[in-house]
C-alpha atoms as a PDB file:
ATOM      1  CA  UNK A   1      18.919  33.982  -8.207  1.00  0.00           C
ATOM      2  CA  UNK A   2      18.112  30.699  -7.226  1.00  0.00           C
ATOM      3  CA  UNK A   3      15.234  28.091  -5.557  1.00  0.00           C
ATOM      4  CA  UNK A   4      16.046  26.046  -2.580  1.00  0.00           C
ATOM      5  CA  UNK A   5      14.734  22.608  -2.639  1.00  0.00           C
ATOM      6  CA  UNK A   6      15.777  19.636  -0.874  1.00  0.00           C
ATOM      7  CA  UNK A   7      15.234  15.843  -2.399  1.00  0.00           C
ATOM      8  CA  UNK A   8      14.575  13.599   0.366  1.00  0.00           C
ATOM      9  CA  UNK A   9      14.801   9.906  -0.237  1.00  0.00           C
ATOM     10  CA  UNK A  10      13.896   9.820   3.643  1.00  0.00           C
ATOM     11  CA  UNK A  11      10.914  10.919   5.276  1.00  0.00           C
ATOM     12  CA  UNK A  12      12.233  12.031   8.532  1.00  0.00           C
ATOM     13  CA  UNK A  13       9.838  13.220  10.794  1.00  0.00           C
ATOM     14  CA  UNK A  14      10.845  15.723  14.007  1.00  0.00           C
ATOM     15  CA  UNK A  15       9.904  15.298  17.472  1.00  0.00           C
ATOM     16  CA  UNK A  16       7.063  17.736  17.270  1.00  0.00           C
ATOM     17  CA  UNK A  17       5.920  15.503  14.479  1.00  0.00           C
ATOM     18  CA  UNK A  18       5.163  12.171  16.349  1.00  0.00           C
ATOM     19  CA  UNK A  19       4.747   8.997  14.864  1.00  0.00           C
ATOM     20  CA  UNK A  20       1.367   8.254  13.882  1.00  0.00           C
ATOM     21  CA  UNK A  21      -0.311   5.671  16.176  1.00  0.00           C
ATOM     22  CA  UNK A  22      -1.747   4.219  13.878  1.00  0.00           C
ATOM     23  CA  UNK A  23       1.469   3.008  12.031  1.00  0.00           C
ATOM     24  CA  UNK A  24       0.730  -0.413  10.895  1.00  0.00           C
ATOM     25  CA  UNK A  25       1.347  -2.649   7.587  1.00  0.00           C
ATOM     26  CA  UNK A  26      -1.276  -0.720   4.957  1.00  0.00           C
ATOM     27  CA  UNK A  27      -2.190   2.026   7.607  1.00  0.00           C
ATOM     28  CA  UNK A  28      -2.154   5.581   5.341  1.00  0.00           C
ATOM     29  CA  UNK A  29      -0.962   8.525   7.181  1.00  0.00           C
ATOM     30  CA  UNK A  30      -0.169  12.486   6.500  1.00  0.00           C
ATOM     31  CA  UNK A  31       2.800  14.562   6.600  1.00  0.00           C
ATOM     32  CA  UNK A  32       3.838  17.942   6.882  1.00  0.00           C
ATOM     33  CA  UNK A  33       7.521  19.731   6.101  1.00  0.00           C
ATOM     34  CA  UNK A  34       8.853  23.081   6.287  1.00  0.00           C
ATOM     35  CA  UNK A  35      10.046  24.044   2.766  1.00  0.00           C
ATOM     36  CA  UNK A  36      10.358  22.856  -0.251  1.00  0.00           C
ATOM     37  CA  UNK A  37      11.407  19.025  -1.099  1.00  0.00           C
ATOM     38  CA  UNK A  38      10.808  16.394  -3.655  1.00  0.00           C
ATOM     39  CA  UNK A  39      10.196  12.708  -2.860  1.00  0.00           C
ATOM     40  CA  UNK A  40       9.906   9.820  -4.505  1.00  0.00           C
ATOM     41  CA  UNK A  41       6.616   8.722  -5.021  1.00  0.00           C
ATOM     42  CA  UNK A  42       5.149   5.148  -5.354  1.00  0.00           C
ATOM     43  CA  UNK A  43       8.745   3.833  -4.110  1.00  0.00           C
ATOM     44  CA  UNK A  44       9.361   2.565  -1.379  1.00  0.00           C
ATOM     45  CA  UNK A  45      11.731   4.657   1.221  1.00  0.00           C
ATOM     46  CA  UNK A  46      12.405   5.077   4.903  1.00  0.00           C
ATOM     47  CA  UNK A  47      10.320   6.627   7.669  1.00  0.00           C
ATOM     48  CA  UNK A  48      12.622   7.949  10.336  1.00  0.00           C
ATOM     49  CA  UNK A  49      12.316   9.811  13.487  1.00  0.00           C
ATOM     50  CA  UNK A  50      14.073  12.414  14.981  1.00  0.00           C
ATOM     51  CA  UNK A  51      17.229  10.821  15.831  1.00  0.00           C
ATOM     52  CA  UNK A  52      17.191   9.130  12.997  1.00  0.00           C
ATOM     53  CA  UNK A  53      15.631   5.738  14.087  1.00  0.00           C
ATOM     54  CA  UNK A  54      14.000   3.748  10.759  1.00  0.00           C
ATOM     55  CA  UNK A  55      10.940   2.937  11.954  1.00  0.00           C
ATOM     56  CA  UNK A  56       9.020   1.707   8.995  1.00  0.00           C
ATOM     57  CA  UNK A  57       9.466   0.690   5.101  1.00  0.00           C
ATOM     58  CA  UNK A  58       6.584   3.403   3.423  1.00  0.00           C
ATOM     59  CA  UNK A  59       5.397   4.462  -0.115  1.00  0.00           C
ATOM     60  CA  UNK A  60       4.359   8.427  -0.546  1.00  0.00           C
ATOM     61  CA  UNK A  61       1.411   8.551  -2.188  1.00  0.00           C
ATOM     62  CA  UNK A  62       1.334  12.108  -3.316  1.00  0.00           C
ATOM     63  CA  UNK A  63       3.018  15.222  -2.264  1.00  0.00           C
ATOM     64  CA  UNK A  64       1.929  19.110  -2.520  1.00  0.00           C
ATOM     65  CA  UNK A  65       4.297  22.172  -2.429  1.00  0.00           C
ATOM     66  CA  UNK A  66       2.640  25.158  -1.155  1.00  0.00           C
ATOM     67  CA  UNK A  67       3.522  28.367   0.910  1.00  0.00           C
ATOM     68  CA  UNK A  68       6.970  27.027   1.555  1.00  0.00           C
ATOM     69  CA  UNK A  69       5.629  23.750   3.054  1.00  0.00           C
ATOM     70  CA  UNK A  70       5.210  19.787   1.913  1.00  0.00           C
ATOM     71  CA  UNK A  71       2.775  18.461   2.909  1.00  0.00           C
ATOM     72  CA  UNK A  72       1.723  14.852   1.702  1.00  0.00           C
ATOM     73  CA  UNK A  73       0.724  11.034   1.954  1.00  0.00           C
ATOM     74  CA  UNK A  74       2.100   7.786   2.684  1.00  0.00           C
ATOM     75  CA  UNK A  75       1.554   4.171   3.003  1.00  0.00           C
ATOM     76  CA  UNK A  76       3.593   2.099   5.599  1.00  0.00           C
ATOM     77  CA  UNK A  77       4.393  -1.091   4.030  1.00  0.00           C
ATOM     78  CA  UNK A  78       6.797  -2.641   6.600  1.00  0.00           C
ATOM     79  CA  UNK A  79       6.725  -1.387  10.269  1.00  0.00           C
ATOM     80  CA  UNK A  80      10.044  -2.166  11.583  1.00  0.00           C
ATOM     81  CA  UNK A  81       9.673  -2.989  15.544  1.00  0.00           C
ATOM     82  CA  UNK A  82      12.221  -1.967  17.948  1.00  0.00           C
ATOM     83  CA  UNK A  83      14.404  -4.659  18.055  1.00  0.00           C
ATOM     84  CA  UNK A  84      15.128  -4.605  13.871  1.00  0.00           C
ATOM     85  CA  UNK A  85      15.533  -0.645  14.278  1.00  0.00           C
ATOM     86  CA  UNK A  86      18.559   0.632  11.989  1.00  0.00           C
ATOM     87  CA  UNK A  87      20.066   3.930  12.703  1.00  0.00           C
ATOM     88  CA  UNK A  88      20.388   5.940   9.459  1.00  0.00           C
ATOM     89  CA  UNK A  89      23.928   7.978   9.342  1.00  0.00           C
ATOM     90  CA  UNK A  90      23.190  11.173   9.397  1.00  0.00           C
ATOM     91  CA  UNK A  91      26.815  12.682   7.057  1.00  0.00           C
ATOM     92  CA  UNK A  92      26.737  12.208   3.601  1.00  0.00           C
ATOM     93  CA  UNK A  93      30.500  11.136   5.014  1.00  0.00           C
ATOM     94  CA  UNK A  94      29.212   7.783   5.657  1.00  0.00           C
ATOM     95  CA  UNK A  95      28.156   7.001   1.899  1.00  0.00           C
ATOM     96  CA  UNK A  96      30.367   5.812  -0.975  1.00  0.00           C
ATOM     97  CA  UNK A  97      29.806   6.527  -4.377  1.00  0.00           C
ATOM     98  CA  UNK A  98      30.015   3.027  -7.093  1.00  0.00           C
END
């Protein structure tokens, strides 16, 4: 018997999940995830897109578990423009343990 749940220290969102427009410094902004996961909250972390782009610096706010979906909020704190992107690696391969 068991309980699946993912912790995310990325918010990742997929291509059906655009990037909200309105994605500037101190903008607030809602998400929504199929299953369950934990994030850290009042951190900062990474928001990412689909292919893994890091396209902003953001603090989650609050998050709700519910039906087998999170759903939640988010501050962006840094928007990262185009030409700073980083590429997140997207194997556990590519991290080293200290």
């Amino acid at each position: 018997m068991g309980y699946k749940t993912e912790f995310n220290w990325v918010l990742k969102l997929k291509k059906e999940q655009e990037l909200p427009e309105n994605l500037k410094e101190g903008a607030t902004c809602q998400f929504q995830k199929r299953e369950t996961r934990i994030y850290p909250i009042k951190i900062p972390i990474f928001l990412a897109d689909s292919s893994w782009n890091v396209c902003a610096s953001v603090i989650i706010k609050e998050f709700t578990v519910k039906d087998d979906t999170t759903s939640g909020i988010f501050d962006c704190i840094n928007n990262i423009s185009q030409s700073k992107s980083l590429k997140m690696p997207q194997s556990n391969a590519n991290f080293h343990e200290f």
